[in-house]
Every structure is written in structure tokens, then in C-alpha cells.
Protein backbone atom coordinates (compact mmCIF):
# COMPACT_ATOMS: atom_id res chain seq x y z
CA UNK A 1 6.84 20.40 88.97
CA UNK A 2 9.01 17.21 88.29
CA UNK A 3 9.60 16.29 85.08
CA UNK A 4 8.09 12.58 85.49
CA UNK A 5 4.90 14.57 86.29
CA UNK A 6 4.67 16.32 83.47
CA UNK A 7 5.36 13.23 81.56
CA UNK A 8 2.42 11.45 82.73
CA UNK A 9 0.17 14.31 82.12
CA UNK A 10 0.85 13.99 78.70
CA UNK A 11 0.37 9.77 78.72
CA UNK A 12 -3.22 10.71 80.23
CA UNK A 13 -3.60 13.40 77.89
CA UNK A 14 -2.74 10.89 74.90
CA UNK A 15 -4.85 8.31 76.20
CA UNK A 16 -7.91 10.43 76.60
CA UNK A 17 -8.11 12.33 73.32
CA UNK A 18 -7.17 9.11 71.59
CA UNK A 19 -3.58 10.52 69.35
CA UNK A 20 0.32 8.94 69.78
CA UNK A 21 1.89 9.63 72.43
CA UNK A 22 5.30 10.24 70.28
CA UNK A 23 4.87 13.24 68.63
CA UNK A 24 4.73 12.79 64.94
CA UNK A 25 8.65 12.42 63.58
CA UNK A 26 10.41 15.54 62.48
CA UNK A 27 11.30 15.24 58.67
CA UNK A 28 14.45 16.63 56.97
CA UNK A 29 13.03 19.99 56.10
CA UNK A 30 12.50 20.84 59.61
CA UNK A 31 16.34 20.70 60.05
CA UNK A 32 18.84 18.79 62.13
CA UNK A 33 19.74 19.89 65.59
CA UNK A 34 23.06 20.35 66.68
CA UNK A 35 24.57 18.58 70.08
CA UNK A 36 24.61 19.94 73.13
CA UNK A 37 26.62 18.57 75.97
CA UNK A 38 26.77 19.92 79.58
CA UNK A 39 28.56 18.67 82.85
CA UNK A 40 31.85 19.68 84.82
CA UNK A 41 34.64 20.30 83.51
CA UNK A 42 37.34 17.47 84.59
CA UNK A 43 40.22 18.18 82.63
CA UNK A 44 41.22 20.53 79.28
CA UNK A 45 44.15 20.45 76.86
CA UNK A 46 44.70 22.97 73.57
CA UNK A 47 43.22 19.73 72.17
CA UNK A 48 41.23 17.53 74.29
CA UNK A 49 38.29 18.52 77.04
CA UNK A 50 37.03 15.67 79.73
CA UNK A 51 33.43 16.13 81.12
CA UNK A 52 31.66 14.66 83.70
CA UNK A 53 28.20 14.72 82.02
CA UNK A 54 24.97 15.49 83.95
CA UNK A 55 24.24 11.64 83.75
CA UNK A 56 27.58 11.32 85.67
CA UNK A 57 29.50 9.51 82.53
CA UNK A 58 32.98 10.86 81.84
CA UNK A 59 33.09 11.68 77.94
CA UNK A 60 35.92 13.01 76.26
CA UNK A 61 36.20 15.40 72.80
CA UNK A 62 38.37 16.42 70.70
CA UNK A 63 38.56 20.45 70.30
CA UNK A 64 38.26 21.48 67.29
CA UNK A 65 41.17 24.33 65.88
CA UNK A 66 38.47 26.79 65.44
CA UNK A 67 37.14 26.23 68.51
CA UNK A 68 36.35 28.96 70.75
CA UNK A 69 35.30 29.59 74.74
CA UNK A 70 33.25 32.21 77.34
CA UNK A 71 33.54 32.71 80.57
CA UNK A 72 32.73 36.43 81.41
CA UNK A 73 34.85 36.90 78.27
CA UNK A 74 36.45 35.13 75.28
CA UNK A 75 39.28 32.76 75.94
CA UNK A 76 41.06 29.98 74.45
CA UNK A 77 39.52 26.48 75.70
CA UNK A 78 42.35 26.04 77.51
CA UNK A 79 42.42 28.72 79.84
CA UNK A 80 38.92 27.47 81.42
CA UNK A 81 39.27 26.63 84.61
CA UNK A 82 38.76 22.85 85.95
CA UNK A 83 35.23 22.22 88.19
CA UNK A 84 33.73 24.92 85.83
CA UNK A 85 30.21 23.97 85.04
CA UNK A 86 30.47 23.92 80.95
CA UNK A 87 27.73 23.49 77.84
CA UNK A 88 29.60 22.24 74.67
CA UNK A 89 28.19 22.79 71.19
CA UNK A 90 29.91 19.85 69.36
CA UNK A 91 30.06 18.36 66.01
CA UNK A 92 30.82 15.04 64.14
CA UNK A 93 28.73 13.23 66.00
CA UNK A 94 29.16 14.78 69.21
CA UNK A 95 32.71 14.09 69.36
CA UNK A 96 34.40 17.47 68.49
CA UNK A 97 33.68 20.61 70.51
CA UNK A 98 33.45 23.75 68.82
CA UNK A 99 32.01 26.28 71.44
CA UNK A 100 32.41 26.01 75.25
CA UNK A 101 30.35 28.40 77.52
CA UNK A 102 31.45 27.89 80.95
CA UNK A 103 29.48 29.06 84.41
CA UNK A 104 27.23 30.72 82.38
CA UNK A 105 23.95 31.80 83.81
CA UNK A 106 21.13 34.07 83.20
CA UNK A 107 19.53 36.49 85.48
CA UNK A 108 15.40 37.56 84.57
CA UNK A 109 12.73 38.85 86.52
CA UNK A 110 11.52 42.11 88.05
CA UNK A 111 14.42 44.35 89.36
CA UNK A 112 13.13 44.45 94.05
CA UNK A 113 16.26 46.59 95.03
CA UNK A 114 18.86 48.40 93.81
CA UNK A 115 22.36 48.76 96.20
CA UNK A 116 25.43 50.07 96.01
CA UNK A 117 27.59 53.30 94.40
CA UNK A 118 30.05 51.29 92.07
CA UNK A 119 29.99 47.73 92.11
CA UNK A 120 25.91 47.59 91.38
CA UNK A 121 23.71 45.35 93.57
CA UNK A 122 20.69 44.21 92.11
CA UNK A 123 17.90 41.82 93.57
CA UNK A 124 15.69 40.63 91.10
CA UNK A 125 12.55 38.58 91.28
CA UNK A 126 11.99 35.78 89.33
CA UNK A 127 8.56 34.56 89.88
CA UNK A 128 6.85 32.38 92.04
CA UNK A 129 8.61 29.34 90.16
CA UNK A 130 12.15 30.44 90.66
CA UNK A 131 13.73 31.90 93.60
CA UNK A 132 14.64 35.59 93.92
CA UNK A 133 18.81 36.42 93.16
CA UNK A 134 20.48 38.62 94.01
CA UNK A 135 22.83 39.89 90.36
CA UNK A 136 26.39 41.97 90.93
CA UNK A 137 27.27 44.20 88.51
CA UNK A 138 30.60 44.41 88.33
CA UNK A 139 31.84 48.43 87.87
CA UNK A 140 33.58 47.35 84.72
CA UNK A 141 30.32 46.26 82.91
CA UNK A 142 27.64 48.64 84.54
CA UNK A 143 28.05 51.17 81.74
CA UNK A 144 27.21 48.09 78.91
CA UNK A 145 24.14 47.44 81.46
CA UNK A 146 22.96 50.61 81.98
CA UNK A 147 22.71 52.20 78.68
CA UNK A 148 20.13 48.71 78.04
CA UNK A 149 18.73 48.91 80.81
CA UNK A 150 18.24 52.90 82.25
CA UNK A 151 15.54 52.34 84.65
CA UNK A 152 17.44 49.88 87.42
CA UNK A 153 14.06 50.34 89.71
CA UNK A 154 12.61 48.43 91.58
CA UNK A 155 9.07 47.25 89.66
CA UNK A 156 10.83 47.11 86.40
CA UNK A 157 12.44 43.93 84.53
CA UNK A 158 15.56 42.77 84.32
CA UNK A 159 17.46 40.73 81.67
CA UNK A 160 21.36 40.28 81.55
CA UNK A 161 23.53 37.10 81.07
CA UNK A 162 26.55 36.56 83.30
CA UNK A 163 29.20 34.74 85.03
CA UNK A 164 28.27 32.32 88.18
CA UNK A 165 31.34 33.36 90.59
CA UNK A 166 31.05 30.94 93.67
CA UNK A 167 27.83 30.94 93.55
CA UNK A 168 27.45 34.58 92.92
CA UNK A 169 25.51 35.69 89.95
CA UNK A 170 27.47 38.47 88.06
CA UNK A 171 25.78 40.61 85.37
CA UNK A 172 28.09 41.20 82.11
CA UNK A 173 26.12 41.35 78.83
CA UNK A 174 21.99 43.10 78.82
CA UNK A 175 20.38 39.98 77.38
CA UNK A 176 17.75 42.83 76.03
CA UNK A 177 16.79 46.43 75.92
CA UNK A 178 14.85 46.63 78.98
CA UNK A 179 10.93 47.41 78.33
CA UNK A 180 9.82 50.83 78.97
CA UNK A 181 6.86 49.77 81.16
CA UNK A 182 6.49 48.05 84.56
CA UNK A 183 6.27 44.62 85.08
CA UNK A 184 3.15 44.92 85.88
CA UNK A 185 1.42 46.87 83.31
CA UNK A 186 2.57 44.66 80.08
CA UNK A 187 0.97 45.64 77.10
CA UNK A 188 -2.21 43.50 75.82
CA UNK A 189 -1.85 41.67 73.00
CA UNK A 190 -2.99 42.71 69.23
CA UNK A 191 -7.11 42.56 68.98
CA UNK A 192 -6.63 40.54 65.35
CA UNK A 193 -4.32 37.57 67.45
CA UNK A 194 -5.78 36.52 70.48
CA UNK A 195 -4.43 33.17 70.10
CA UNK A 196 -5.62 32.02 67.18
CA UNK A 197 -2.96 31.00 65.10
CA UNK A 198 -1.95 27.55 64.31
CA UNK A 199 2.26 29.06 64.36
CA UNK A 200 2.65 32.08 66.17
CA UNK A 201 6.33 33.85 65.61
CA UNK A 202 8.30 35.51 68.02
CA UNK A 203 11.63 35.18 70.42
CA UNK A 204 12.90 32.32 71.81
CA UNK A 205 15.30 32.57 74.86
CA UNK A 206 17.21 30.34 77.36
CA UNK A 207 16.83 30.17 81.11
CA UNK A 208 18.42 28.19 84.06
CA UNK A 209 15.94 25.39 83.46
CA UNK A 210 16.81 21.59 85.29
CA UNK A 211 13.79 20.12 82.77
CA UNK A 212 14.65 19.43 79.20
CA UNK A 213 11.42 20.79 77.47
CA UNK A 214 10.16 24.55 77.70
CA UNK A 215 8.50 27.00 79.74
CA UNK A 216 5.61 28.53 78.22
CA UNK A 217 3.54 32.19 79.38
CA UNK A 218 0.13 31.38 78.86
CA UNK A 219 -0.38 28.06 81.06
CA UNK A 220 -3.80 28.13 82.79
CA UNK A 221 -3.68 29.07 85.91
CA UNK A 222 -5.10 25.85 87.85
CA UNK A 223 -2.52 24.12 86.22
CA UNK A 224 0.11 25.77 87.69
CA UNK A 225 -0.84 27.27 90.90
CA UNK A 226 0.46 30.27 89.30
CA UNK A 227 -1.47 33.35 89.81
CA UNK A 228 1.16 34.98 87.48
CA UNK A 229 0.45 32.44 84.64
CA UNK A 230 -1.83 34.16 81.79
CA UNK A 231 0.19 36.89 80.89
CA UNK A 232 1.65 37.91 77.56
CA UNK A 233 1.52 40.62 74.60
CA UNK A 234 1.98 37.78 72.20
CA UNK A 235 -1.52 36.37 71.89
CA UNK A 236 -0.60 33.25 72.59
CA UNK A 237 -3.29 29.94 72.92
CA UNK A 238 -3.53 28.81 76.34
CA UNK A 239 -1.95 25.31 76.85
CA UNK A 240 -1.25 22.44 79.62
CA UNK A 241 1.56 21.21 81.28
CA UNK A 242 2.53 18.85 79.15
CA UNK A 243 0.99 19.55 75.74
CA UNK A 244 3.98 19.42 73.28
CA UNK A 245 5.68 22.25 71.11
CA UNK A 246 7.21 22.49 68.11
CA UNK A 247 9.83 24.88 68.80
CA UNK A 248 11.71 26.36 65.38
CA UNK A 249 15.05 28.42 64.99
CA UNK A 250 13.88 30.72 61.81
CA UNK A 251 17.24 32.21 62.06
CA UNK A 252 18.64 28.80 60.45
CA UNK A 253 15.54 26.13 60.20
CA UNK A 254 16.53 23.57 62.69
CA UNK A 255 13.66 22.39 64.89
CA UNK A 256 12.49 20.05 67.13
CA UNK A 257 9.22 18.91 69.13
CA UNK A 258 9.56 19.68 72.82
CA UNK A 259 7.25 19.20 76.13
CA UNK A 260 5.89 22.04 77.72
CA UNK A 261 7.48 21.39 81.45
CA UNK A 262 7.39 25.01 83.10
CA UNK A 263 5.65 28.06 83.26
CA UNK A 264 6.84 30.74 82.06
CA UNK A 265 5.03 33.83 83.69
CA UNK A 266 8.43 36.23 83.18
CA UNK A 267 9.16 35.39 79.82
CA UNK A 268 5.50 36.74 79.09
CA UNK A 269 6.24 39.85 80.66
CA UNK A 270 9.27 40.87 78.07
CA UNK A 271 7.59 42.20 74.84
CA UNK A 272 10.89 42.96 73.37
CA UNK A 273 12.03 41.48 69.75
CA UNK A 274 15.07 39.63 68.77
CA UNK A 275 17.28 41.26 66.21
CA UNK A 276 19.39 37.96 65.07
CA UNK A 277 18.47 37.90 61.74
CA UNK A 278 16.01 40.28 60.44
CA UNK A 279 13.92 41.59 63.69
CA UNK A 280 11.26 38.91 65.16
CA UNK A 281 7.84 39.81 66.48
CA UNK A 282 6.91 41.20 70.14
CA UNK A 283 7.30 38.86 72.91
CA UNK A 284 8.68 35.92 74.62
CA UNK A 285 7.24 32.97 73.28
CA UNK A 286 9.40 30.25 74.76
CA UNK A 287 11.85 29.61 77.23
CA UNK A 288 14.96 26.59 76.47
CA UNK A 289 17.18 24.85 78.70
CA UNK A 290 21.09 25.77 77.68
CA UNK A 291 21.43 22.82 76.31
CA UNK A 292 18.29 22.68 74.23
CA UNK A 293 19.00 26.17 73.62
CA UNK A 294 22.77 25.52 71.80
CA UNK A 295 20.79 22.18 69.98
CA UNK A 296 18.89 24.37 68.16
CA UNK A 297 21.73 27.07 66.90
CA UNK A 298 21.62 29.87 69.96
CA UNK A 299 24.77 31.53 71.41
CA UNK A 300 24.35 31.57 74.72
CA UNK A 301 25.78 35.28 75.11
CA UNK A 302 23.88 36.25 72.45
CA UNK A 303 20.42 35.19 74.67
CA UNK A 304 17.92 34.64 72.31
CA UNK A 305 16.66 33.40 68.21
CA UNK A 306 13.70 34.19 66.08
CA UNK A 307 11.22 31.36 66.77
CA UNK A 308 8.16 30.14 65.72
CA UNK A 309 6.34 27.72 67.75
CA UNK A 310 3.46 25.55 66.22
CA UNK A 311 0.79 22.51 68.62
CA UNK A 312 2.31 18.76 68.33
């Protein structure tokens, strides 16, 4: 759904229950989120990058000495490739990068077929909201895949975080230890939670998402035209396209209030925890565009944060 629908949905909601339609101002406590920058890469020195941003403006930082860079592997900035589609972390007010993750992309959903004896073919559903892909794992990294993931079947998920080679998709890191059950038999959630809470805790991950905001599991299902929608071991309240989120990074307290833009009917599927400091609660509670991702303290290659997400 486009993001200026989503928008409205939330003007309409605001003007019917009679509350702001800004959500109420974050305050120091709740941290201060780092920049994120994304765009294609136009030109890179040992000391200077050049973007063309997604809003098509050509900005240009300073890297920093510590500065470091990902594509498929570490590598000085300078090595990265011109055209390369890049997300900057960046400091001093945006104008000194720090991290560079370039053609990165993310491959989740349930695994539909399995080819191939070394060089690993994988096609894996995403949903009804995102098109199936079909992942290469590269010889090299199918032993770090496999021992994550030992049950490369079809009917099970499948979580890793690659390298976007001309437009293929190729698998080098397991984003997660792959659940032990089929995608279709997740477990329910606890009795005691049911969605009750006013903060529920759990993981926080990023997907290929266009729309700055999040997807979210439990989305009703006539709002979506998702028959998947409904679905996680979380407990989580059911919500509306376009109710807002308060989305915070436990790991290092930086937060911010974000729309709810997608539905996330694979995220609720994983009921796996995220180890990044101290070990999080079961389940997928939000998905984050890269960039929204990096704002608030993720790695990409790392693939996820402990969260907590509370209503706005």
C-alpha cells in the first residue's frame, strides 16, 4: 500500500478519535537517533564519498579514519565499487561517514525449493506482500548457512543477509538460527500475554522496505487483504495501518515514533531471540527500513536489536 495511503489513514484516524496527529515529541531520555543516509554511490576517495541520495540530491561526506565498509565482506571505503547502492551511518551532523554497507539486502520467507550440488539454489517465499526470490548460496558460505539453518526444505523459513550481485540475491551471513518448526505451525503465544501489554519486548529486524515506517505481524486482516496477517508467538495487540509505534533500541536507548506502513506476516512467523546484548524475548516484533534500521544503532550484518515497542 502507498505510503500517502497510509498517511491519510492516520489523518482520519486522528480526526475521528479526536488526539494530534503528531505524535507526542520524543524527550531526551528516549535517546537521539543516529543518521542514516542511502543512495548510489557516485564517487569515493580514502577520504571523501559522493552520493546521489534517494531524493536525487548529490551530498558529499567526509570519511571518517575509523571508518569502515561491507560488501559481502569487510573492505576499506575505498575499494567499494561506483553505482553500488550504499546506506551510510554518519556523524557530526550527517556530514562524516563512519559505516558504509553497500548492495546489501536481506532474503526472509519460507524456503519453496532447494537446487543445486555446490553453489546452493534457494527459492524462498516472502509473502503475499513481497515477491518470491530466488537466494544463491555461494559454495564458499554454504557451510556458515547450513550449520544455522540445517533444514534447507521446502515449508521451512529462511533468514540470511547478503550481497545483491546484478540483481542476484546472494546468501552470506544466517541472519538467525532457523526455527525448528514449519512455517506453518508457529507456536501460539504465552496464555498470560495475549496482547495486553502497554510495551511488549522482543526483536527488531530490517527488511527491503521502500516505506519509511514499519511492518508489523498482527495487522487485521481486512486491513490488509492479507490472509497471512494475524500471526505471531509474541502476543502482540492487533493494530491498523497507520496507527503509530514507538519503536526502542534497548541495546543502547535510542528511539523514535514510527508509522505502521506494512504488514508484516513473515516477521511473525520467526520466534527466534536476538542475542545483541543480553538475549531478547521470542519473536519478531517489528520490521525497519535500512535506513531506519542504522538510525536507531543496528548493523546491518548483524540483522537485528533488542526492541521494545510501546502505542503512540
Amino acid at each position: 500500500m502507498p505510503y500517502r495511503t497510509v498517511d491519510r489513514r492516520r489523518m482520519l484516524a486522528a480526526a475521528a478519535l479526536g488526539r494530534e496527529l503528531e505524535p507526542p515529541k520524543l524527550t531526551p531520555g528516549d535517546g537521539v537517533t543516529l543518521t542514516a543516509l542511502s543512495g548510489r554511490l557516485l564517487d569515493i576517495s580514502p577520504h571523501l564519498i559522493i552520493i546521489e541520495d534517494d531524493a536525487g540530491v548529490e551530498r558529499r561526506l567526509v570519511i571518517a579514519p575509523w571508518a569502515t565498509a561491507w560488501r559481502g565482506t569487510g573492505m576499506p571505503p575505498a575499494d567499494l565499487p561506483l553505482g553500488a547502492r550504499v546506506v551510510i551511518r554518519a556523524v557530526r551532523s550527517g556530514a562524516v561517514a563512519e559505516r558504509i554497507w553497500a548492495d546489501a539486502t536481506r532474503i526472509t520467507g519460507t524456503i519453496r525449493e532447494v537446487g543445486g550440488k555446490r553453489d546452493l539454489t534457494v527459492e524462498v517465499d516472502g509473502g503475499p506482500h513481497r515477491r518470491t526470490r530466488t537466494v544463491v548460496i555461494p559454495y564458499r558460505y554454504s557451510g556458515r548457512i547450513r550449520v544455522r539453518h540445517p533444514q534447507l526444505e521446502p515449508g521451512y523459513l529462511f533468514d540470511a543477509i547478503g550481497l545483491l550481485d546484478h540483481g542476484t540475491p546472494l546468501a552470506h551471513i544466517p541472519a538467525t538460527s532457523q526455527p525448528p518448526y514449519r512455517a506453518s505451525a508457529v507456536p501460539p503465544p504465552p496464555p498470560a500475554y495475549r496482547g495486553m501489554q502497554s510495551k511488549i519486548s522482543g526483536t527488531a529486524v530490517w527488511a527491503d522496505l521502500d516505506e519509511p515506517g514499519v511492518a508489523y505481524p498482527m495487522l487485521e486482516t481486512a486491513d490488509t487483504g492479507c490472509g497471512d496477517a494475524g500471526v505471531s508467538c509474541t502476543g502482540l495487540p492487533y493494530l491498523a495501518l497507520g496507527s503509530m509505534l514507538y519503536v526502542r533500541n534497548v541495546c543502547d536507548g535510542r528511539s523514535c515514533a514510527l508509522p505502521v506502513v506494512a504488514c508484516g506476516c513473515v516477521a511473525g512467523r520467526f520466534c527466534d531471540r536476538c542475542l545483541e546484548c543480553g538475549t531478547s524475548p521470542r519473536g519478531r516484533i517489528v520490521e525497519l527500513a535500512p535506513t531506519t534500521y542504522v538510525e536507531l544503532g543496528g548493523d546491518l550484518t548483524k540483522g537485528c536489536f533488542n526492541a521494545r515497542v510501546g502505542l503512540g
